[in-house]
PDB file of N, CA and C in Angstrom:
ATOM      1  N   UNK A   1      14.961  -0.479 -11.644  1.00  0.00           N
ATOM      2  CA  UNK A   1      14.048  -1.459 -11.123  1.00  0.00           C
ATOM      3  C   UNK A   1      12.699  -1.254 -11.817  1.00  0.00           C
ATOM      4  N   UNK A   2      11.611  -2.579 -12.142  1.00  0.00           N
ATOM      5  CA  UNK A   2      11.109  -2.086 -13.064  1.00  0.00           C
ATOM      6  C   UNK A   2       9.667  -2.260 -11.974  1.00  0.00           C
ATOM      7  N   UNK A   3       8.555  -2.274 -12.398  1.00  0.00           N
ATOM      8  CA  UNK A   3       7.169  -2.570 -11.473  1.00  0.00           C
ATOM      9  C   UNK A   3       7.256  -3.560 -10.858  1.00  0.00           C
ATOM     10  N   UNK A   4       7.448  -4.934 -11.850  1.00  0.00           N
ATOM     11  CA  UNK A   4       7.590  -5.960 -11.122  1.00  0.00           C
ATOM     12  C   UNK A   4       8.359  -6.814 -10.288  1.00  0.00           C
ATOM     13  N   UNK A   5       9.182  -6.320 -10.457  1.00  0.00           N
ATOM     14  CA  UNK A   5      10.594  -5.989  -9.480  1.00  0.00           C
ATOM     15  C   UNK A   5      10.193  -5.298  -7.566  1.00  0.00           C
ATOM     16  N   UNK A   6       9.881  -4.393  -8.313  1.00  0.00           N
ATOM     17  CA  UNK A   6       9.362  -3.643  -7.235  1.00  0.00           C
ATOM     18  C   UNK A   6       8.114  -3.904  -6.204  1.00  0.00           C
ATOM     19  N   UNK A   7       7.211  -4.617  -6.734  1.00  0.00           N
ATOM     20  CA  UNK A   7       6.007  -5.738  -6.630  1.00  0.00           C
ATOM     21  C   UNK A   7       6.392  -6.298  -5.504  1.00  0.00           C
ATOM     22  N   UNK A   8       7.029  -7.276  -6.439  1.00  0.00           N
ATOM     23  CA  UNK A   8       7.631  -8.747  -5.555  1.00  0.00           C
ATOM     24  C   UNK A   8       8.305  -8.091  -4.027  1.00  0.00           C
ATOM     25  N   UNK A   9       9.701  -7.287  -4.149  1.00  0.00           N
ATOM     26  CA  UNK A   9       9.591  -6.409  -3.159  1.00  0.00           C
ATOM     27  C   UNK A   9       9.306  -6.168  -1.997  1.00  0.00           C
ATOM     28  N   UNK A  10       8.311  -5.576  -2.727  1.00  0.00           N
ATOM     29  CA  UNK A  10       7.077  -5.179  -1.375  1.00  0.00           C
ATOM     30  C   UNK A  10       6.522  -6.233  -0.708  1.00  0.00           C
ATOM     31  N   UNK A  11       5.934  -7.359  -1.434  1.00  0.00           N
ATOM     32  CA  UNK A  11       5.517  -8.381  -1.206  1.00  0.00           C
ATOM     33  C   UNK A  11       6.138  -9.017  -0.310  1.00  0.00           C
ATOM     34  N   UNK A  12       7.317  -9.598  -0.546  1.00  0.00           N
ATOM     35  CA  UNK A  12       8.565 -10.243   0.208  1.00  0.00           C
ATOM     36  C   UNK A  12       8.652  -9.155   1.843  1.00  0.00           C
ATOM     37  N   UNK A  13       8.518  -8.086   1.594  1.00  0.00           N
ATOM     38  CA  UNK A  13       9.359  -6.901   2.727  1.00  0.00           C
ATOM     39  C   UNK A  13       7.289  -7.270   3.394  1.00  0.00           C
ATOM     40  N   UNK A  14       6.373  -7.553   2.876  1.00  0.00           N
ATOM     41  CA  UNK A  14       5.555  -7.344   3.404  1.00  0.00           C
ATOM     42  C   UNK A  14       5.317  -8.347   4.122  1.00  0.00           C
ATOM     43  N   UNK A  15       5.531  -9.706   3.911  1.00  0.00           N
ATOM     44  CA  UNK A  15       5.327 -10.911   4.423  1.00  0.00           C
ATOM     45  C   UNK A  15       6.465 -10.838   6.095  1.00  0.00           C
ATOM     46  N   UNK A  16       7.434 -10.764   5.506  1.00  0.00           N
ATOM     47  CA  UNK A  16       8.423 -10.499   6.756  1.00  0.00           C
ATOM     48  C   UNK A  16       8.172 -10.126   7.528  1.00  0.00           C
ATOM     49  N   UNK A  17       7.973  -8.426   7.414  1.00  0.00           N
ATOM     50  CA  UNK A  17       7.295  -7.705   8.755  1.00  0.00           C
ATOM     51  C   UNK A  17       5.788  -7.891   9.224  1.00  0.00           C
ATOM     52  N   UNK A  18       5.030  -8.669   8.738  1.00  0.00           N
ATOM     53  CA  UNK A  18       3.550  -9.488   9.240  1.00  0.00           C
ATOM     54  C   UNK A  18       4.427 -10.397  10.480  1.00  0.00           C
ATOM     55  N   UNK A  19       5.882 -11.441  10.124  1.00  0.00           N
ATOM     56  CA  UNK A  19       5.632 -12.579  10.813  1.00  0.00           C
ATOM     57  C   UNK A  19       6.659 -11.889  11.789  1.00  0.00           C
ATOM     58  N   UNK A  20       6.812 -10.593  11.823  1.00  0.00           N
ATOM     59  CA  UNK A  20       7.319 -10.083  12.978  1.00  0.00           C
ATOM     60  C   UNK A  20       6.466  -9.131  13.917  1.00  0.00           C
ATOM     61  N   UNK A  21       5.303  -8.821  13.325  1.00  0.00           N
ATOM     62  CA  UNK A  21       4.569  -7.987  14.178  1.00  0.00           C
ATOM     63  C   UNK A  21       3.416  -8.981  14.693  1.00  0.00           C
ATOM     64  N   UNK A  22       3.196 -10.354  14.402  1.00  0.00           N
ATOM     65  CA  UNK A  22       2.351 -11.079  14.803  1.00  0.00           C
ATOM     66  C   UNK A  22       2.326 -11.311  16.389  1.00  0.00           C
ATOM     67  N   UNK A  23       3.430 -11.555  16.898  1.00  0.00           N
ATOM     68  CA  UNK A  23       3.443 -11.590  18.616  1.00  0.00           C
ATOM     69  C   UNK A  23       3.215 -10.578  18.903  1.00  0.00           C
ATOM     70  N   UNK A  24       3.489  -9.651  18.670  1.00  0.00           N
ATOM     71  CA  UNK A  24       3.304  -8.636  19.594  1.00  0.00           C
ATOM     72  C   UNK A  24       1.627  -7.931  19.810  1.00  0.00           C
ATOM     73  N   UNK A  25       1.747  -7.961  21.151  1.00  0.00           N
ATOM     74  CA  UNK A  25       0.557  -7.716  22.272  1.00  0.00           C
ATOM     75  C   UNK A  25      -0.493  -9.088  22.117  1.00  0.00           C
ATOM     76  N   UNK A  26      -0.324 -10.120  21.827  1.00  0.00           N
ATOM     77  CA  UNK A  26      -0.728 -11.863  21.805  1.00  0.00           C
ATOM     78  C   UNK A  26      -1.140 -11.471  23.389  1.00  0.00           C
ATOM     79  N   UNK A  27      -2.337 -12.219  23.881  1.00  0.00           N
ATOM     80  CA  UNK A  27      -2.357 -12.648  25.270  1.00  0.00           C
ATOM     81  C   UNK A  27      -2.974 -14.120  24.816  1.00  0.00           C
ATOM     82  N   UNK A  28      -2.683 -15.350  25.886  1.00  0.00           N
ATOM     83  CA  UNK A  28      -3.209 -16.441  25.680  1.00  0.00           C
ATOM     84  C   UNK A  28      -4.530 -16.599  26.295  1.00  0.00           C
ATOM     85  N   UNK A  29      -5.429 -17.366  25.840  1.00  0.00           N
ATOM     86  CA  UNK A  29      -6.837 -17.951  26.575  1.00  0.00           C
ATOM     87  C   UNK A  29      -6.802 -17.723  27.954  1.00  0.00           C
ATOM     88  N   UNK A  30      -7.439 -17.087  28.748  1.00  0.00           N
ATOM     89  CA  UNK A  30      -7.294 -17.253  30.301  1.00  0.00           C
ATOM     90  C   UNK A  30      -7.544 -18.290  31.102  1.00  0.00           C
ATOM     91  N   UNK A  31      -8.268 -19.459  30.203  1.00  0.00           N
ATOM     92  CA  UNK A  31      -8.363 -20.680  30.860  1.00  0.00           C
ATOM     93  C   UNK A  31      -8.150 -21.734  29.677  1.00  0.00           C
ATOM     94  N   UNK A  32      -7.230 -22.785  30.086  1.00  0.00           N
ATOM     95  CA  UNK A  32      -6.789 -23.524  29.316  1.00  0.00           C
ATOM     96  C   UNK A  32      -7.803 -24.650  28.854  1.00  0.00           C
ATOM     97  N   UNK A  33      -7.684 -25.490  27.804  1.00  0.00           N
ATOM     98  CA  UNK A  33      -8.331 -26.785  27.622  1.00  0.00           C
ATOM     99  C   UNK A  33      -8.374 -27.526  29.360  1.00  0.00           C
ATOM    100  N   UNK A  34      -9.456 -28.142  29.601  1.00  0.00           N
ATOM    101  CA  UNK A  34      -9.742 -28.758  30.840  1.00  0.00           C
ATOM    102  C   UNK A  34      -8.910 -30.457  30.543  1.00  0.00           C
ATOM    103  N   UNK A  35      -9.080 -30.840  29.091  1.00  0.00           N
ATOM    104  CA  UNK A  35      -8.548 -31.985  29.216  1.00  0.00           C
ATOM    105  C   UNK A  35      -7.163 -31.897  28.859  1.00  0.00           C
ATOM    106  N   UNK A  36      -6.448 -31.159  27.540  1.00  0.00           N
ATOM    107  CA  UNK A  36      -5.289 -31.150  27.156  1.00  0.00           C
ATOM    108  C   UNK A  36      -4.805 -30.335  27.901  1.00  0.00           C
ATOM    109  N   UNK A  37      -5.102 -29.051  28.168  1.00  0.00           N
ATOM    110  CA  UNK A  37      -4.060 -27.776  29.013  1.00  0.00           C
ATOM    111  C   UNK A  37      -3.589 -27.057  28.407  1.00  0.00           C
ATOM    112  N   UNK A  38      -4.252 -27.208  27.058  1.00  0.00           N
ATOM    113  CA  UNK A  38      -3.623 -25.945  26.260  1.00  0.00           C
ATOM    114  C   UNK A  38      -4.360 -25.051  25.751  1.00  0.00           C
ATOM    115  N   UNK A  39      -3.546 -23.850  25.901  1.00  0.00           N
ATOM    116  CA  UNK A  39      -4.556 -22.482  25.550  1.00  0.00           C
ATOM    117  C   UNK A  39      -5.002 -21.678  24.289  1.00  0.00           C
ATOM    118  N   UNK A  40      -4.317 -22.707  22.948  1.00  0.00           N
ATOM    119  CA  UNK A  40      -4.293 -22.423  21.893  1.00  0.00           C
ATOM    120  C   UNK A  40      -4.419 -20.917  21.153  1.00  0.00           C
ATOM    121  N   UNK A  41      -5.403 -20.842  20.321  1.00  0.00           N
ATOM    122  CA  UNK A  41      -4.953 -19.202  19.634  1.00  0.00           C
ATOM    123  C   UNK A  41      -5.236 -18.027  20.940  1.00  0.00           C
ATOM    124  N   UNK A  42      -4.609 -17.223  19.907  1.00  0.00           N
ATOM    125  CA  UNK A  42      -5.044 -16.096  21.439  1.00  0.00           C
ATOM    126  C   UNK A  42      -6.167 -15.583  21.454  1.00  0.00           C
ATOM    127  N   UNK A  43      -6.506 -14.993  22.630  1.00  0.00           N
ATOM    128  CA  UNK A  43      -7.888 -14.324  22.863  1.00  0.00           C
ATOM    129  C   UNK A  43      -8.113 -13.729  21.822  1.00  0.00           C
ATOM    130  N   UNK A  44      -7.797 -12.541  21.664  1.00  0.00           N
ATOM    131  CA  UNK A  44      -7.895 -11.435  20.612  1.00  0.00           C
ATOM    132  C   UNK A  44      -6.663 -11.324  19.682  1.00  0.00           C
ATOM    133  N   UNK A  45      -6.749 -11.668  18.730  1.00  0.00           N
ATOM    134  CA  UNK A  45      -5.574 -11.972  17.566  1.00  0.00           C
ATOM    135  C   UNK A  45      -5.207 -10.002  17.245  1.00  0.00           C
ATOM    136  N   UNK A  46      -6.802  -9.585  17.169  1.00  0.00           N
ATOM    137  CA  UNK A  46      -6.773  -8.414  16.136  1.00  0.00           C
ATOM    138  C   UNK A  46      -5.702  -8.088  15.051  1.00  0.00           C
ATOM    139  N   UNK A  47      -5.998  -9.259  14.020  1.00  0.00           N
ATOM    140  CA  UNK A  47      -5.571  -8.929  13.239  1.00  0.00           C
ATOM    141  C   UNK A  47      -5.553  -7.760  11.699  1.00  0.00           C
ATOM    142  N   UNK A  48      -6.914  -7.386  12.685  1.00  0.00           N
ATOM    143  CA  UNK A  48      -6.849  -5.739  11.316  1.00  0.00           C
ATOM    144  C   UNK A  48      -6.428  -5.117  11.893  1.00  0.00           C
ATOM    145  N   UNK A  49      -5.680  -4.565  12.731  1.00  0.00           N
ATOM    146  CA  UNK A  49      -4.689  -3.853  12.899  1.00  0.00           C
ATOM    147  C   UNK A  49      -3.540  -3.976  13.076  1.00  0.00           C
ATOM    148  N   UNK A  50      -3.309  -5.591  13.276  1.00  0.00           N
ATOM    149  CA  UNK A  50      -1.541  -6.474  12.314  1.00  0.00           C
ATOM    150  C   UNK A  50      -1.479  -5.726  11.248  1.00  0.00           C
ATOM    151  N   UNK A  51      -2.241  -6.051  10.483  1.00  0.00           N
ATOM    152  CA  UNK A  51      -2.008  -5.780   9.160  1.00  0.00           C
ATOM    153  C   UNK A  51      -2.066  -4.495   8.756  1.00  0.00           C
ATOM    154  N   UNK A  52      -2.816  -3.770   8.711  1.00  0.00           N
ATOM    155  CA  UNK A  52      -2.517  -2.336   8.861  1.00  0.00           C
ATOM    156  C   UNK A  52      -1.019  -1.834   9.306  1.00  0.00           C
ATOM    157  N   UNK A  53      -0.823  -1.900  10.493  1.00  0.00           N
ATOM    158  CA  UNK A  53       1.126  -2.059  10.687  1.00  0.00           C
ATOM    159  C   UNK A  53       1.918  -2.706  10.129  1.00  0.00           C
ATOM    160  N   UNK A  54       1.071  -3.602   9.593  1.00  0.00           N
ATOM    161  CA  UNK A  54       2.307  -4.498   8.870  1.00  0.00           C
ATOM    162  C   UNK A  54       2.286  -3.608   7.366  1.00  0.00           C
ATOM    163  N   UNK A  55       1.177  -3.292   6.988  1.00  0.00           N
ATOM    164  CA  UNK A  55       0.957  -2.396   5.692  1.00  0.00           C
ATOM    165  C   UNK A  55       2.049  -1.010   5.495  1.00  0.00           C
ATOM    166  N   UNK A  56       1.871  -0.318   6.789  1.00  0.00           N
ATOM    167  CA  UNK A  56       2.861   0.934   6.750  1.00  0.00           C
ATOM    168  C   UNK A  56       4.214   0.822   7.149  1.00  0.00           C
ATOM    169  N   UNK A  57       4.269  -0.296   7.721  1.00  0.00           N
ATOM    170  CA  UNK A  57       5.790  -0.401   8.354  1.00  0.00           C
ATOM    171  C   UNK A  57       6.546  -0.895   7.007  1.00  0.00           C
ATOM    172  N   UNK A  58       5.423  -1.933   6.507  1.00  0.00           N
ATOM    173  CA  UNK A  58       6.757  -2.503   5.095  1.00  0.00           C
ATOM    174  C   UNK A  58       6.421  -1.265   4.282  1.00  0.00           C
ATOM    175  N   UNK A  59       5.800  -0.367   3.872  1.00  0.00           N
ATOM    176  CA  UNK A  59       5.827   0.675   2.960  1.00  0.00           C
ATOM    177  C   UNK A  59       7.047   1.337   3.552  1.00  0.00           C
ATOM    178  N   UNK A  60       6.884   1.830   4.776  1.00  0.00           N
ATOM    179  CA  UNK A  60       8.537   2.515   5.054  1.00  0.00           C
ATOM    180  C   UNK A  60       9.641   1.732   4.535  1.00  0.00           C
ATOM    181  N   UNK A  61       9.747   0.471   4.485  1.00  0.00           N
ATOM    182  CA  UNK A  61      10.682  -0.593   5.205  1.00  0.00           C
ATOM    183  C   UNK A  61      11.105  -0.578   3.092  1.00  0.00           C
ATOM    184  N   UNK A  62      10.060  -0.984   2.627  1.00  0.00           N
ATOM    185  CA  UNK A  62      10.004  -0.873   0.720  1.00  0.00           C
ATOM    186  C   UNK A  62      10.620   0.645   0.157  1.00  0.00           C
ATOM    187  N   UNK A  63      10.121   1.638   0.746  1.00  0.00           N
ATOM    188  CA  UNK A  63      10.339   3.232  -0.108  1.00  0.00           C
ATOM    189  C   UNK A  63      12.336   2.750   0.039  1.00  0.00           C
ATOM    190  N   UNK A  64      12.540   2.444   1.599  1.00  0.00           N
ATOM    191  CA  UNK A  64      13.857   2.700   1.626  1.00  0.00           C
ATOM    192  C   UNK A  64      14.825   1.655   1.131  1.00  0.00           C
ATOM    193  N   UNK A  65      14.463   0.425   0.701  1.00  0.00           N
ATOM    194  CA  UNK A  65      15.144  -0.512   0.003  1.00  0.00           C
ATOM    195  C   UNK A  65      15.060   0.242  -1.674  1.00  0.00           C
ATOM    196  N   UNK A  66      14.226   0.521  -1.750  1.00  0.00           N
ATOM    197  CA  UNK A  66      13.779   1.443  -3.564  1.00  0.00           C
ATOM    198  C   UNK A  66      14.603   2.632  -3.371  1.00  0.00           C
ATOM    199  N   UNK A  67      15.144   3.478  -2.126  1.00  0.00           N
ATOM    200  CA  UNK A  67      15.759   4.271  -2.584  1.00  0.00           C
ATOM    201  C   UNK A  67      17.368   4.089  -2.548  1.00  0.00           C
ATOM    202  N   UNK A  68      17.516   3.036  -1.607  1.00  0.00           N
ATOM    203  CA  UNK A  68      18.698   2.635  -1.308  1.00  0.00           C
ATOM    204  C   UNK A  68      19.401   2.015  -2.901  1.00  0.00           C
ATOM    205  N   UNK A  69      18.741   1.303  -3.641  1.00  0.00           N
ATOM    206  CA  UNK A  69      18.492   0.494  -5.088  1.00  0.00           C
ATOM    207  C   UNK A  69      18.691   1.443  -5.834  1.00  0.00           C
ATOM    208  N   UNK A  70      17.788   2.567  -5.808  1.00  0.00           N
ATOM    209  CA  UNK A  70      18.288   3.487  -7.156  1.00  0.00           C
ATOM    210  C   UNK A  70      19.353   4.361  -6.613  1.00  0.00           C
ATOM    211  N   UNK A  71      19.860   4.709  -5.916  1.00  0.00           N
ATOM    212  CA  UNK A  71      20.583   5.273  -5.545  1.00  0.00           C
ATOM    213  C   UNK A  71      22.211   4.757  -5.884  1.00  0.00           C
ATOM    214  N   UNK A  72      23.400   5.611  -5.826  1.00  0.00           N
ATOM    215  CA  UNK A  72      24.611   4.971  -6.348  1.00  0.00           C
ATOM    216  C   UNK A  72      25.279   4.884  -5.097  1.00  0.00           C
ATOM    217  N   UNK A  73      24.845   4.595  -4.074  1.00  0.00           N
ATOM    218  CA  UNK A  73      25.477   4.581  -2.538  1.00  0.00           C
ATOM    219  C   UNK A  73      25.704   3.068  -2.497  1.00  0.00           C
ATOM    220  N   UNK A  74      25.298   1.980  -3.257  1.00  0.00           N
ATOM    221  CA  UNK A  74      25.635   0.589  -3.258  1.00  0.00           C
ATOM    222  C   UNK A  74      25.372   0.193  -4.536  1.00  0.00           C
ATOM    223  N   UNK A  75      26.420  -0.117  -5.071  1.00  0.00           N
ATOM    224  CA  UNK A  75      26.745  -0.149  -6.613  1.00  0.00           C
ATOM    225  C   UNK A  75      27.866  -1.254  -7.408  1.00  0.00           C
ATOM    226  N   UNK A  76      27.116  -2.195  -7.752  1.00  0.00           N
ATOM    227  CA  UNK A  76      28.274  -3.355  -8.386  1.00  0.00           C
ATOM    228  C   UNK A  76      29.392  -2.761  -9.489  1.00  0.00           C
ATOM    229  N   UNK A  77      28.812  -1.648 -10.137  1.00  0.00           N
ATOM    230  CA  UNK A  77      28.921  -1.112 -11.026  1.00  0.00           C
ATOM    231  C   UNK A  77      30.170   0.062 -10.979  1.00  0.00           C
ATOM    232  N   UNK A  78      30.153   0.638  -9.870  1.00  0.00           N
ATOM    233  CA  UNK A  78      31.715   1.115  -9.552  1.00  0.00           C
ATOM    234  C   UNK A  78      31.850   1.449  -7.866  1.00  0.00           C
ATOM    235  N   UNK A  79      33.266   1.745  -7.456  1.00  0.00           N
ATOM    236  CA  UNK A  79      33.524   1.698  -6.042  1.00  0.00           C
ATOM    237  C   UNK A  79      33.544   0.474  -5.484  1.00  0.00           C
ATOM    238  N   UNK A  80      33.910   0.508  -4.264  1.00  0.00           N
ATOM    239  CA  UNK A  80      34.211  -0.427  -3.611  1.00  0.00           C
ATOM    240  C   UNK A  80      33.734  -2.030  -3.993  1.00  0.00           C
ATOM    241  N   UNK A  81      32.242  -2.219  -4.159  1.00  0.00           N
ATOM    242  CA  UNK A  81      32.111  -3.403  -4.354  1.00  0.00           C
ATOM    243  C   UNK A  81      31.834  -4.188  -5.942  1.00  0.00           C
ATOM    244  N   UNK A  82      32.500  -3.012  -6.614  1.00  0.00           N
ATOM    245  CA  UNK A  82      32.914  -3.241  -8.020  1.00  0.00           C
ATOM    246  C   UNK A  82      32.838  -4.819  -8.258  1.00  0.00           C
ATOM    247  N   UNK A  83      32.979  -5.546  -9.466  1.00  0.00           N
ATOM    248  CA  UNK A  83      33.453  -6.754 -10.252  1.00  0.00           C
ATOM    249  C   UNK A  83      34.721  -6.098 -10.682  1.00  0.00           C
ATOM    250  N   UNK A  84      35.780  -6.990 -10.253  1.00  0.00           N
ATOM    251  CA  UNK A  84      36.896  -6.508 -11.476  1.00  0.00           C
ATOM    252  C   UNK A  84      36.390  -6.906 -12.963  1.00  0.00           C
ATOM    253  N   UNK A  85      37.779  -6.152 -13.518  1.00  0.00           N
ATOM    254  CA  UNK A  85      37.373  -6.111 -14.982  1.00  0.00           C
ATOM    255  C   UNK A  85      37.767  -7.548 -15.684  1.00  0.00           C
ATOM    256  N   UNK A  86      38.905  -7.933 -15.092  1.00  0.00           N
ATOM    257  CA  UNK A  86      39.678  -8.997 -15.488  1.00  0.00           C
ATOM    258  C   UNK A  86      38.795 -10.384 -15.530  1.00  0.00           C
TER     259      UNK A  86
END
């Protein structure tokens, strides 16, 4: 795998786990729009510390796709999920 390979990657593994750590701990407006009723973004988004988790979680989430990749434990190349030759 080469840098940019590895880049993209991260990138991809980083975007993912952002749009999964985004709900979590969300509270809504405590009082809604008076005319529509809706409570739109949340109180406190805090999103520098989304991202920060989202930063170390995809670094875990990246090291182990990179080691899983270089590694010969999943391999087109021989064993089980070989190409035949034919």
């Amino acid at each position: 795998m080469n840098w940019v390979t590895a880049v993209v990657l991260y990138l991809l593994i980083w975007w993912i786990v952002l749009f999964a750590v985004l709900p979590v701990g969300t509270r809504p407006e405590a009082e809604p729009d008076a005319n529509s009723g809706w409570r739109g973004a949340p109180a406190k988004a805090r999103m520098g510390r989304k991202m920060l988790a989202t930063t170390l979680v995809a670094a875990l989430v990246w090291g182990g796709c990179v080691a899983l990749i270089r590694s010969d434990w999943i391999s087109f190349r021989h064993g089980w999920l070989a190409l035949s030759d034919e």
